[in-house]
Protein backbone atom coordinates (compact mmCIF):
# COMPACT_ATOMS: atom_id res chain seq x y z
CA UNK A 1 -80.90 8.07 51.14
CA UNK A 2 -78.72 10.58 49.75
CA UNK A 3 -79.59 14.09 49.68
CA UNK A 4 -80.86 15.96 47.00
CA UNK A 5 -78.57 17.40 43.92
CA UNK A 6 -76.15 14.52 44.73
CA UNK A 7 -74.66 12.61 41.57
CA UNK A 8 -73.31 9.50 41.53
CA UNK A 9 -70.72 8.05 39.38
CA UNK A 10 -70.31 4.00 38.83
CA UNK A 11 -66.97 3.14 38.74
CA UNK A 12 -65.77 1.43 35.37
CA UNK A 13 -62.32 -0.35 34.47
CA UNK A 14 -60.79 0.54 31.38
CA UNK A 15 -58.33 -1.46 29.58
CA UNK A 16 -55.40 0.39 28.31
CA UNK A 17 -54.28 -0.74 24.64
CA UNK A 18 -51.06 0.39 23.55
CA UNK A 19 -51.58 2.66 20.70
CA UNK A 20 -50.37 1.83 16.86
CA UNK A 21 -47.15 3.23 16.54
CA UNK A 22 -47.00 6.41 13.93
CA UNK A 23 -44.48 4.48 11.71
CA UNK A 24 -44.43 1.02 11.03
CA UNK A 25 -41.93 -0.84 10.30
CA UNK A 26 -41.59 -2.20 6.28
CA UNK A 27 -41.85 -5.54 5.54
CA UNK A 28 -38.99 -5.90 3.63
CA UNK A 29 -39.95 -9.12 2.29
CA UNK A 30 -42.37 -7.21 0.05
CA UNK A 31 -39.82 -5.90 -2.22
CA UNK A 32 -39.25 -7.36 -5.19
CA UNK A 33 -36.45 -9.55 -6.03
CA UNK A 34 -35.10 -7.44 -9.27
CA UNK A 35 -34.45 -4.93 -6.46
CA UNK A 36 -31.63 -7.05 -5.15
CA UNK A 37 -28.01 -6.98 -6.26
CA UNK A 38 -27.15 -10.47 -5.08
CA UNK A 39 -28.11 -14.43 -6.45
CA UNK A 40 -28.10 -17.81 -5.04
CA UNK A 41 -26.83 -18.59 -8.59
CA UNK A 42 -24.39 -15.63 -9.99
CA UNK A 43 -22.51 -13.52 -8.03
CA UNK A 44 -22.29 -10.10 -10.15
CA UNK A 45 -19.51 -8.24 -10.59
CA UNK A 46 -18.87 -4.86 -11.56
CA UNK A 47 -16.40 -3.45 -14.55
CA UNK A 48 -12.72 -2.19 -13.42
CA UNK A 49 -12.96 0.66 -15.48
CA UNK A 50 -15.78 3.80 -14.39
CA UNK A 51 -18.39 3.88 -16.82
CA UNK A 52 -19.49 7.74 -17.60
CA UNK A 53 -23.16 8.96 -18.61
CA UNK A 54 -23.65 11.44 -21.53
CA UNK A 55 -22.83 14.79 -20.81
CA UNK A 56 -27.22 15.48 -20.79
CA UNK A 57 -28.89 13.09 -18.78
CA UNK A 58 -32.47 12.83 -17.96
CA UNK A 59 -33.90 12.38 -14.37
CA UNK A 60 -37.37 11.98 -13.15
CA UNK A 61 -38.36 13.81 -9.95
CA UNK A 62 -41.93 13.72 -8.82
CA UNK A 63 -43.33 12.79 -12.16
CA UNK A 64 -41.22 15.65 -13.82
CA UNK A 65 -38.21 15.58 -16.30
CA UNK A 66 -35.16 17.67 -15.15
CA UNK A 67 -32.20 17.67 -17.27
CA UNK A 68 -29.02 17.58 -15.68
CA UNK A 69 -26.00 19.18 -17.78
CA UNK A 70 -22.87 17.18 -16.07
CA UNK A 71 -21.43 14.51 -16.57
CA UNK A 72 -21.74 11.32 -14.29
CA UNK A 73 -19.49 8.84 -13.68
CA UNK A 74 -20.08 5.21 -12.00
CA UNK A 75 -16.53 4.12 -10.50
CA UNK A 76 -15.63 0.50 -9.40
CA UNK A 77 -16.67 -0.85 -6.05
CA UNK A 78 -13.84 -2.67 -4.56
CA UNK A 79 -14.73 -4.79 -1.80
CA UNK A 80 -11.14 -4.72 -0.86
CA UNK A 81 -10.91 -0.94 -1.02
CA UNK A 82 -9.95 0.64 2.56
CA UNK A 83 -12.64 3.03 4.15
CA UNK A 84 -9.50 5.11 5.79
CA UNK A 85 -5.76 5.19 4.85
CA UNK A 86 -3.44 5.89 7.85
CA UNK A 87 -1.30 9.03 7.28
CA UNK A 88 2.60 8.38 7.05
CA UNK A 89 4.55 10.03 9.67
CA UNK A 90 7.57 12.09 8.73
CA UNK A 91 9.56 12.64 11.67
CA UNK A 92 12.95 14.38 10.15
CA UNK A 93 14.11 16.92 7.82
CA UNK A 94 16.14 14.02 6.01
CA UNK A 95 13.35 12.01 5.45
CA UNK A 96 11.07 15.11 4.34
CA UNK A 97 13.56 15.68 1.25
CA UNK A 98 13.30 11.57 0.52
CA UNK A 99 10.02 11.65 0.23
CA UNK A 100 9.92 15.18 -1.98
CA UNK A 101 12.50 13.80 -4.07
CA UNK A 102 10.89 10.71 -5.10
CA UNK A 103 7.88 13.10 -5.98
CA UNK A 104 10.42 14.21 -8.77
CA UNK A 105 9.66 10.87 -11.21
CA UNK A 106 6.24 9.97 -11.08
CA UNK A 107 3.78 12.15 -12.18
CA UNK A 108 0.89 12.13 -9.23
CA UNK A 109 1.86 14.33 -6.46
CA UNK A 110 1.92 13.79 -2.35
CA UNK A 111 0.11 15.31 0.40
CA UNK A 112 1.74 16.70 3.49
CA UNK A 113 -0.40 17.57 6.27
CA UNK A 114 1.39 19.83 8.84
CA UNK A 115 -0.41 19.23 12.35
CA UNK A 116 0.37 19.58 16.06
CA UNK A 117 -0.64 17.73 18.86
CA UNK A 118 -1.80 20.79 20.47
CA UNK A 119 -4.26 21.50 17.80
CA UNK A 120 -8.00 20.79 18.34
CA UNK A 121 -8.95 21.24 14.04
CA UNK A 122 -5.61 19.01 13.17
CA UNK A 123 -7.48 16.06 15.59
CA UNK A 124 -10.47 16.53 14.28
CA UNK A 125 -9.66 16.71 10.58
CA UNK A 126 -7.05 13.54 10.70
CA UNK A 127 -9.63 11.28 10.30
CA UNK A 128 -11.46 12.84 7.57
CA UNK A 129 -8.40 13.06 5.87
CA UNK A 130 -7.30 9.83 6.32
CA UNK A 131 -11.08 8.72 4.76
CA UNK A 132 -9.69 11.16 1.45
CA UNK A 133 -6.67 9.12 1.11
CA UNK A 134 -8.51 6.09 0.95
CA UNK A 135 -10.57 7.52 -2.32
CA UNK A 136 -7.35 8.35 -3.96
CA UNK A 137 -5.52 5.18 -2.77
CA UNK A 138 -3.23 3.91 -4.01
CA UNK A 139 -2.70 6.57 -6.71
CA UNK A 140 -1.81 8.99 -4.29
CA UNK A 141 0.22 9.19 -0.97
CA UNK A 142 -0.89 11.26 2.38
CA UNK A 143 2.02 11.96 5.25
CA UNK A 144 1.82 14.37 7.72
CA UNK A 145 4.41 16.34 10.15
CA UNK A 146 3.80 17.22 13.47
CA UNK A 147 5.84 20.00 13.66
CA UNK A 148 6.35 19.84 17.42
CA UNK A 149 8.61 16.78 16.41
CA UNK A 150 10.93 18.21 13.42
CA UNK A 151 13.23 21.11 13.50
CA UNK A 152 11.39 24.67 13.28
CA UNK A 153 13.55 25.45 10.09
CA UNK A 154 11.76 22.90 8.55
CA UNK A 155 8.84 23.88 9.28
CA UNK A 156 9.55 27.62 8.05
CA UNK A 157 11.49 26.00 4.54
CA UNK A 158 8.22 24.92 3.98
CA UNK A 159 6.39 27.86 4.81
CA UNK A 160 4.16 26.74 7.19
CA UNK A 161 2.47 29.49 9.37
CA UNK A 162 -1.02 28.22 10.26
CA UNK A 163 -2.10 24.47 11.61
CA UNK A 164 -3.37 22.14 10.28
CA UNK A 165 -1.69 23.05 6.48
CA UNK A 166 -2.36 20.68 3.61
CA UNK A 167 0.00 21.11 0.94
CA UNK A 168 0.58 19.39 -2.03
CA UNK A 169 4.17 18.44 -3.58
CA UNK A 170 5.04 17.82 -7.31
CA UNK A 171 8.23 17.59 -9.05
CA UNK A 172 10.07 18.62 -6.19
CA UNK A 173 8.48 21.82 -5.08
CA UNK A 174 5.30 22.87 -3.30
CA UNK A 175 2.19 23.59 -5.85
CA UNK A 176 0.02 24.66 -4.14
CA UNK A 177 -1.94 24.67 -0.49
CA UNK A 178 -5.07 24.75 1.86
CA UNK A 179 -4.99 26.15 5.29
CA UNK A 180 -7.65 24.49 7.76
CA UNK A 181 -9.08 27.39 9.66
CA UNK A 182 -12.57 26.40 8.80
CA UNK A 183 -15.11 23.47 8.66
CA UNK A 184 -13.90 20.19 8.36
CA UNK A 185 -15.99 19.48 5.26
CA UNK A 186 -14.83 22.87 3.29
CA UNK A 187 -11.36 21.83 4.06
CA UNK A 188 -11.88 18.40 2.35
CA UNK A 189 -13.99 19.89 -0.09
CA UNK A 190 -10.63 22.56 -1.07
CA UNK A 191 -8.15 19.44 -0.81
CA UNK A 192 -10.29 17.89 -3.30
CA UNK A 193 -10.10 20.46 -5.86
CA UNK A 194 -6.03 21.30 -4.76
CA UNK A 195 -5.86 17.74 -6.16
CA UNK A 196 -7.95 17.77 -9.17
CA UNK A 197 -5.96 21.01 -10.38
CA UNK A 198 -2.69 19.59 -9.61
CA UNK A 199 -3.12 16.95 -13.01
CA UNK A 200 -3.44 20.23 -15.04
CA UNK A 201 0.30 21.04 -13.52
């Protein structure tokens, strides 16, 4: 007999059920097939020439209409397009003024990159750049110098003072520049624009 003011507690099993995850996932079976871009019967395929929107386009965004004063352009997607385009090596002061010279006829420019091995921003923007080439391939052509490997009065003839350097080259000369001291993205974002300006030259 157990004393008084005692409590007792019957044991009990629980069963532990794993709870319902907070997302599941979609059934994509559910969506509908005019969502799709490819047929058992047609395989579609997209103009070779960009199509552009009207300068004042209309969008929808959460049941409101927002006007959007730019134009919009929808540009060819290439299957065979590369994601990345190596960069060319130029290892001599001869074949620096070969590849400026033939820069002299045609009327799209070249990029030079001027790196060093040493140079922590240089190995981390290479591949970004090498992604930029491949959007402007094969109209355009990327090289780059590592100036630890050409003579230092190259380096200077071209007036190169900070790594990496991106300049562009038209008709023989340098137009213009961008010096990557900062993010890799606002470096890109400059090249972009050094190129765009450059068809106005």
């Amino acid at each position: 007999m157990s004393p008084p003011g005692t409590v007792h507690f019957s044991p009990s099993v629980r069963t532990l059920q794993p709870k319902t995850p907070y997302r599941q996932s979609r059934d994509f079976s559910t969506i509908p097939r005019f969502l799709c871009f490819s047929t058992t019967t047609k395989t579609i395929s997209l103009p070779s020439k960009s199509v552009s929107f009207p300068h004042k386009i209309h969008q929808l965004v959460d049941g409101k209409k927002i006007g959007v004063s730019k134009e919009w352009s929808v540009q060819e997607l290439d299957d065979d397009a590369p994601v990345s385009v190596e960069l060319q090596p130029i290892n001599s002061e001869t074949q620096f003024d070969r590849v400026v010279a033939e820069v002299q006829q045609p009327e799209e420019p070249v990029i030079i990159v001027w790196m060093a091995s040493w140079c922590r921003k240089c190995i981390y923007l290479k591949p970004k750049l090498e992604k930029l080439a491949a959007d402007y391939y094969p109209r355009l052509r990327f090289y780059y110098v590592d100036v630890n490997t050409v003579p230092h009065v190259l380096v200077a003839r071209a007036g190169v003072t900070k790594m990496p350097t991106i300049q562009l080259w038209k008709h023989g000369k340098k137009q213009d520049e961008v010096i990557g001291g900062h993010k890799a993205y606002l470096v890109i974002k400059d090249v972009c624009q050094m190129i765009e300006n450059a068809s106005t030259i």
